[in-house]
N, C-alpha and C. Protein backbone atom coordinates (compact mmCIF):
# COMPACT_ATOMS: atom_id res chain seq x y z
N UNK A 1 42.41 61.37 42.92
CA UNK A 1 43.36 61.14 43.98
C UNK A 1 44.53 60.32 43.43
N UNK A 2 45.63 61.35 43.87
CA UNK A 2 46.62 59.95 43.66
C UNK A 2 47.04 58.84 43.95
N UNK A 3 47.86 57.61 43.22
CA UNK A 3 48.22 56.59 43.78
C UNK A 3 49.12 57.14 45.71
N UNK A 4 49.74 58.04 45.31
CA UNK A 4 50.66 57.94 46.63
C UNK A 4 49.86 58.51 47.70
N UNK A 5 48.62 59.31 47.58
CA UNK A 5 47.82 59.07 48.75
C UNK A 5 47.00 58.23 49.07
N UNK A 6 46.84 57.61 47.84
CA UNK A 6 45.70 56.12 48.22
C UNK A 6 46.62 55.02 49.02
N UNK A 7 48.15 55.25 48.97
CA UNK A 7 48.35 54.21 49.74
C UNK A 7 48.51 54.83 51.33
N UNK A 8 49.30 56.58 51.56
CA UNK A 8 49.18 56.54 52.53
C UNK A 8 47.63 57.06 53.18
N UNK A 9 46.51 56.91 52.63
CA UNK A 9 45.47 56.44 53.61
C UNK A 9 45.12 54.99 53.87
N UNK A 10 45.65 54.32 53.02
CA UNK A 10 45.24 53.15 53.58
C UNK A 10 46.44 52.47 54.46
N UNK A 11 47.92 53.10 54.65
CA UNK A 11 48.75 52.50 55.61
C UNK A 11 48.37 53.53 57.00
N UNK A 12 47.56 54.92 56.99
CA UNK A 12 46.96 55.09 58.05
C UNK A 12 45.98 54.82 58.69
N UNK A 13 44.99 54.15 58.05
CA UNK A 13 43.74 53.11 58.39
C UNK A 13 44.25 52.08 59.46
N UNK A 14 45.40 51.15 58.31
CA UNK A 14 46.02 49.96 59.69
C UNK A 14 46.60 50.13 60.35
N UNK A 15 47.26 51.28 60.76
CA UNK A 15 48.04 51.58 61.92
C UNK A 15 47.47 52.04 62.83
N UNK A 16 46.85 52.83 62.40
CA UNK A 16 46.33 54.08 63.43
C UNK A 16 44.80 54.03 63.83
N UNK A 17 43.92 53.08 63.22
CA UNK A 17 42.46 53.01 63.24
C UNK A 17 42.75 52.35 64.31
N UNK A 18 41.71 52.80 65.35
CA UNK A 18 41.50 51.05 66.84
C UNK A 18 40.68 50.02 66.36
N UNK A 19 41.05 49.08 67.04
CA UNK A 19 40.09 47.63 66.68
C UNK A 19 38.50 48.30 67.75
N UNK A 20 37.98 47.52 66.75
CA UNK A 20 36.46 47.00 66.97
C UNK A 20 36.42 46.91 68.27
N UNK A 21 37.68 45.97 68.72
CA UNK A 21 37.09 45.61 70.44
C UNK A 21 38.36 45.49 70.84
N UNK A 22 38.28 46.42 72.10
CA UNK A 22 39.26 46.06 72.57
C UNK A 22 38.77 44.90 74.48
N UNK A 23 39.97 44.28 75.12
CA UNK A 23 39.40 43.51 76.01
C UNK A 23 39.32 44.40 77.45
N UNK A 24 38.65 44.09 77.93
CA UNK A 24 38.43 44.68 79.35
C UNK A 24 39.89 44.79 80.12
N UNK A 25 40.65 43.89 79.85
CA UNK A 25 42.09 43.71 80.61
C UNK A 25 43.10 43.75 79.40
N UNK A 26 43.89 44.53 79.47
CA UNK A 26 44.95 45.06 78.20
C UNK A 26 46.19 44.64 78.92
N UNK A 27 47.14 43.71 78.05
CA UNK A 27 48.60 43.39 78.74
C UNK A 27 49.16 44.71 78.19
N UNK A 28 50.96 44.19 78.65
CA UNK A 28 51.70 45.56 78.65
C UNK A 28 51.85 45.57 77.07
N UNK A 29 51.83 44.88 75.66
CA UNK A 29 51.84 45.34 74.33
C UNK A 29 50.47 45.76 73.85
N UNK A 30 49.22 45.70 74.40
CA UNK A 30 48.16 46.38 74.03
C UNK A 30 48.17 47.79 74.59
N UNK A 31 48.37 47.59 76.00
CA UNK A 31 48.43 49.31 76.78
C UNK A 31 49.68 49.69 75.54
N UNK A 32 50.76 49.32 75.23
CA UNK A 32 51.73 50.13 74.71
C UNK A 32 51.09 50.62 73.52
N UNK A 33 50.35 49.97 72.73
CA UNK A 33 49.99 50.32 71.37
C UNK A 33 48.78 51.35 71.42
N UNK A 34 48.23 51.16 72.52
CA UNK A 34 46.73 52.07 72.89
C UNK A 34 46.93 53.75 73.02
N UNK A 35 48.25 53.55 74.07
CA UNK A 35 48.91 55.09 74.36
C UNK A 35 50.21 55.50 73.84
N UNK A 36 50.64 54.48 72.51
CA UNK A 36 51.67 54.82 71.51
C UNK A 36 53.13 55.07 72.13
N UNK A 37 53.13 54.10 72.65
CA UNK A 37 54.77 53.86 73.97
C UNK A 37 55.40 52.24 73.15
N UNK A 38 56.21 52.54 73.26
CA UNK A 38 56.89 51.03 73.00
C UNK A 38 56.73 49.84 74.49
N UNK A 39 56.73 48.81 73.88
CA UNK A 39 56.34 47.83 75.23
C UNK A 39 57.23 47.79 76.62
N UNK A 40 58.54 48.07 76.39
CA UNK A 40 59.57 48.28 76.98
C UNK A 40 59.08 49.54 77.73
N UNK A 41 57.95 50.41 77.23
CA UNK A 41 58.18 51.23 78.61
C UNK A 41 57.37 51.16 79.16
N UNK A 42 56.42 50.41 79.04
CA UNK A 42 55.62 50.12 80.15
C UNK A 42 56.04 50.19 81.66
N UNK A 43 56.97 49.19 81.73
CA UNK A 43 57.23 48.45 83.43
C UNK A 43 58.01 49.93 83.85
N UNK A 44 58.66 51.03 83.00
CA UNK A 44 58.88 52.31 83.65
C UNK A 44 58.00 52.98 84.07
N UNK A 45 56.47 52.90 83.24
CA UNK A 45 55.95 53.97 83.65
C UNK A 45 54.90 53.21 85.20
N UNK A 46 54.77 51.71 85.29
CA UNK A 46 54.39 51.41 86.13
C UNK A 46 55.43 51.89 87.53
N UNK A 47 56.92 51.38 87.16
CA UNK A 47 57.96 51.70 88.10
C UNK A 47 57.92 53.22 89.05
N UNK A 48 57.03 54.43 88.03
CA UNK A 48 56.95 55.13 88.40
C UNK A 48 55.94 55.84 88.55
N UNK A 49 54.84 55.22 88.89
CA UNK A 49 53.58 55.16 89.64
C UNK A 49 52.67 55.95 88.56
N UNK A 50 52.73 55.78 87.13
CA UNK A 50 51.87 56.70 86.06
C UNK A 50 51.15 55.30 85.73
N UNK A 51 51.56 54.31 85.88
CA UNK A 51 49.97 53.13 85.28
C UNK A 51 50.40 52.47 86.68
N UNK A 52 48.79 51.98 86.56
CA UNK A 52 48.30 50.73 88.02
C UNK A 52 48.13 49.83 87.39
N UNK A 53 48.81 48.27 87.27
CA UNK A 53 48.14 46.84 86.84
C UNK A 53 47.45 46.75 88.14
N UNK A 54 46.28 46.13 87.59
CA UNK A 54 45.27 45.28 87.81
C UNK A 54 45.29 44.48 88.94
N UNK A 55 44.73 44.50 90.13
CA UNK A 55 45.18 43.43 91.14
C UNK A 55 46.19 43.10 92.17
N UNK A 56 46.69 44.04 92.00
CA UNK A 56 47.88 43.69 92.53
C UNK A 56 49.10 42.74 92.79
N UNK A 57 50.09 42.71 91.47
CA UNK A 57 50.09 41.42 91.07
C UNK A 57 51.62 41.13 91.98
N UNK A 58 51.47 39.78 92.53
CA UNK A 58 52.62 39.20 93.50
C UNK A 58 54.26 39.40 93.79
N UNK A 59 54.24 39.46 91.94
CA UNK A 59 55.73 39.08 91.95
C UNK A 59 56.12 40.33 90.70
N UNK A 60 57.32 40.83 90.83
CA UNK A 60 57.52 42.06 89.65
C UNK A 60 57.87 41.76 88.43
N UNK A 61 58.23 40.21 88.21
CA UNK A 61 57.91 39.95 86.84
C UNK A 61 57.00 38.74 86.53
N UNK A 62 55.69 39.16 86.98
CA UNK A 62 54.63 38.40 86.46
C UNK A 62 53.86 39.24 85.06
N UNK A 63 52.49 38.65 84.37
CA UNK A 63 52.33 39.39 83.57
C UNK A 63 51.49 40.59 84.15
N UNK A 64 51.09 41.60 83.48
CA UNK A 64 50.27 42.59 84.21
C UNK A 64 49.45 42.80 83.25
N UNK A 65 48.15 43.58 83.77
CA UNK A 65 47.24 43.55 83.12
C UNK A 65 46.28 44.98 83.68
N UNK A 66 46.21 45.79 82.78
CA UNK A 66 45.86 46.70 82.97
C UNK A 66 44.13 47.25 82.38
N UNK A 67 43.41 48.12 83.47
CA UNK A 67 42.20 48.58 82.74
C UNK A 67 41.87 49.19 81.04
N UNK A 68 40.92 48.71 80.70
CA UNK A 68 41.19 49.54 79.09
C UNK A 68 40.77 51.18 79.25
N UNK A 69 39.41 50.71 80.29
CA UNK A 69 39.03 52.42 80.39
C UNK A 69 39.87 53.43 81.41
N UNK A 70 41.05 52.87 82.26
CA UNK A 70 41.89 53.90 82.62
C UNK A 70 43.05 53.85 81.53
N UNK A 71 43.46 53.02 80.87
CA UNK A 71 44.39 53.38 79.53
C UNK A 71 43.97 54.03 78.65
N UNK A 72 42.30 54.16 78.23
CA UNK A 72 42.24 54.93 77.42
C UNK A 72 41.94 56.38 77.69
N UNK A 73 41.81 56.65 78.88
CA UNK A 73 41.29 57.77 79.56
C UNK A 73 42.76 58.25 79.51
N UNK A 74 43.71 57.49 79.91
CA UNK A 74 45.21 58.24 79.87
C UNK A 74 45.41 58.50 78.02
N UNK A 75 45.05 57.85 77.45
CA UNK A 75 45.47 57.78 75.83
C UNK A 75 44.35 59.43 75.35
N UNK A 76 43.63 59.86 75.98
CA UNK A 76 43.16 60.64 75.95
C UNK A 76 43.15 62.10 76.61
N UNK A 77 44.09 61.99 77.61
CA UNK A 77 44.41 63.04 78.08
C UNK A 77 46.10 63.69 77.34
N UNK A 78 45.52 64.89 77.15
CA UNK A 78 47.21 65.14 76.97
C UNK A 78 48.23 65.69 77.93
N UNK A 79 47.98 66.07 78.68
CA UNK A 79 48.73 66.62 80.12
C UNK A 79 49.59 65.25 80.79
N UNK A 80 48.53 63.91 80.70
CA UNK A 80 49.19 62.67 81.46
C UNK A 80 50.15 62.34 80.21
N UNK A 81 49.92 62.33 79.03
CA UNK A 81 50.79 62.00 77.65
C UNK A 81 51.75 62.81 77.67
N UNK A 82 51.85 64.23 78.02
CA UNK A 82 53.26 64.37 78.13
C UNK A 82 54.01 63.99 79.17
N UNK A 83 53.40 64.46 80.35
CA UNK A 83 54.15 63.66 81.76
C UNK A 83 54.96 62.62 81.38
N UNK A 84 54.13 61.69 80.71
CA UNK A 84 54.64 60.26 80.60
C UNK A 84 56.18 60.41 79.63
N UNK A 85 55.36 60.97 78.96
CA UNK A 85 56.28 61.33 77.67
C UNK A 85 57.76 61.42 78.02
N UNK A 86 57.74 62.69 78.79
CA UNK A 86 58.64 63.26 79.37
C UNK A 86 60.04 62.56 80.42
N UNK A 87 59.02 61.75 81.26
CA UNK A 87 59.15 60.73 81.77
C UNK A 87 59.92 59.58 81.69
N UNK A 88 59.57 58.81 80.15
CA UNK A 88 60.20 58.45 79.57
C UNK A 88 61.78 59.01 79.02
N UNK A 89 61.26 59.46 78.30
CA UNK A 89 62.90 60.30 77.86
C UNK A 89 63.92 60.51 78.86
N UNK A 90 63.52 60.55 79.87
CA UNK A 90 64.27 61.49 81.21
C UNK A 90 64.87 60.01 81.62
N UNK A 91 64.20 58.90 81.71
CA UNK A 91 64.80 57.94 81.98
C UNK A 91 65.62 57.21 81.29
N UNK A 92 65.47 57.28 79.51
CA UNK A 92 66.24 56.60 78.53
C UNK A 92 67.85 57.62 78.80
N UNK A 93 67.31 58.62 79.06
CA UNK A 93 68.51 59.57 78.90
C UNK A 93 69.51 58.95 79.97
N UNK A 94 69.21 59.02 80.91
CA UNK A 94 69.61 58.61 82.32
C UNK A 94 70.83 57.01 82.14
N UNK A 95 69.63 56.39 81.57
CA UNK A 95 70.19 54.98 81.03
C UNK A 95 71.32 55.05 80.28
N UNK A 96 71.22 55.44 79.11
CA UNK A 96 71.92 56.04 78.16
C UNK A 96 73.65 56.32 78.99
N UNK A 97 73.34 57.57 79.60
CA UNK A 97 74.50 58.18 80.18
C UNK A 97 75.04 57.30 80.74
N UNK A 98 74.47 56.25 81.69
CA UNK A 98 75.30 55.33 82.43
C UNK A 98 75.78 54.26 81.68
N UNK A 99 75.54 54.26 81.01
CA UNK A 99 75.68 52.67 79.75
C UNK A 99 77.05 53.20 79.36
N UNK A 100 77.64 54.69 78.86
CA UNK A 100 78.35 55.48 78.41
C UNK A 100 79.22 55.31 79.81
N UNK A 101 78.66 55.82 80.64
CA UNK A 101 79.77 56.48 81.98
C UNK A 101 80.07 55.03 81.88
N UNK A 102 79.65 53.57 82.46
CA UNK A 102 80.37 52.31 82.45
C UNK A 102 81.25 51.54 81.13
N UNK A 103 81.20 52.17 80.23
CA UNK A 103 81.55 51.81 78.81
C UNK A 103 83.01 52.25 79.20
N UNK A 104 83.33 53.74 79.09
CA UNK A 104 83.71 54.80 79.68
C UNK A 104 84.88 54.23 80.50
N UNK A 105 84.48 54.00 82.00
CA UNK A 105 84.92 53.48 83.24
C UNK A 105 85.80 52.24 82.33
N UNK A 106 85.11 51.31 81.81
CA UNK A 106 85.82 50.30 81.38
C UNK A 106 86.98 50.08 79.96
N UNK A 107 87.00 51.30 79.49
CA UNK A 107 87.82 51.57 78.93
C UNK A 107 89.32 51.48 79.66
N UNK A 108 89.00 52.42 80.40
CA UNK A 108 90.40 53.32 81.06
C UNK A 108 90.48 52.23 82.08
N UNK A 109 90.07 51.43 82.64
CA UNK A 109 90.70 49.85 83.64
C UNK A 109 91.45 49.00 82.79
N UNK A 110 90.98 49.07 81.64
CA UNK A 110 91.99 48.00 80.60
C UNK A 110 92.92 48.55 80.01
N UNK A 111 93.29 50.02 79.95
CA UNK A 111 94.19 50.55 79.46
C UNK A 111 95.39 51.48 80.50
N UNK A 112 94.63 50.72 81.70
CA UNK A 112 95.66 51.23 82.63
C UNK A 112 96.96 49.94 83.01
């Protein structure tokens, strides 16, 4: 075997292997790393009723805390992984455009 696959199996071991244990209650950077989302999209996909925290928590920026066995049951389905997927994108896009359309808008006020 070569050197350049001995390293990329062993940089796919630490990335990609799960821990030993995971906790009964997963915050929003464990759920992100479990179902391979960046942490940032969490509070979208809660926003849009694809994850339930835990409890029902008071205030919308408290921490949240989510099941491991419904995150991993989602990390395991692929039908909810694209939804989400999809989901995502549809909303960065969205963002995106308006960040542009106000960029945009504020151009042409200062140059009028």
């Amino acid at each position: 075997m070569s050197t350049y696959y001995k390293n990329q199996d062993s940089r796919y071991d630490s990335e990609i292997q799960p821990p030993l244990f995971l906790p009964a209650r997963l915050d929003a950077k464990q759920t992100a790393k479990a179902l391979g989302f960046q942490e940032h999209d969490i509070p979208v996909l809660v926003r849009h009723g694809q994850l339930e925290p835990l409890g029902n928590p008071p205030t919308p920026n408290c921490t949240k805390y989510f099941s491991r066995v419904e995150i991993m049951g989602r990390a395991d389905d692929p039908s909810w992984l694209f939804k989400a997927t999809k989901l995502i994108y549809q909303h960065w896009l969205g963002k995106n455009a308006n960040r542009k359309s106000n960029r945009h808008e504020n151009e042409s006020s200062h140059t009028e």
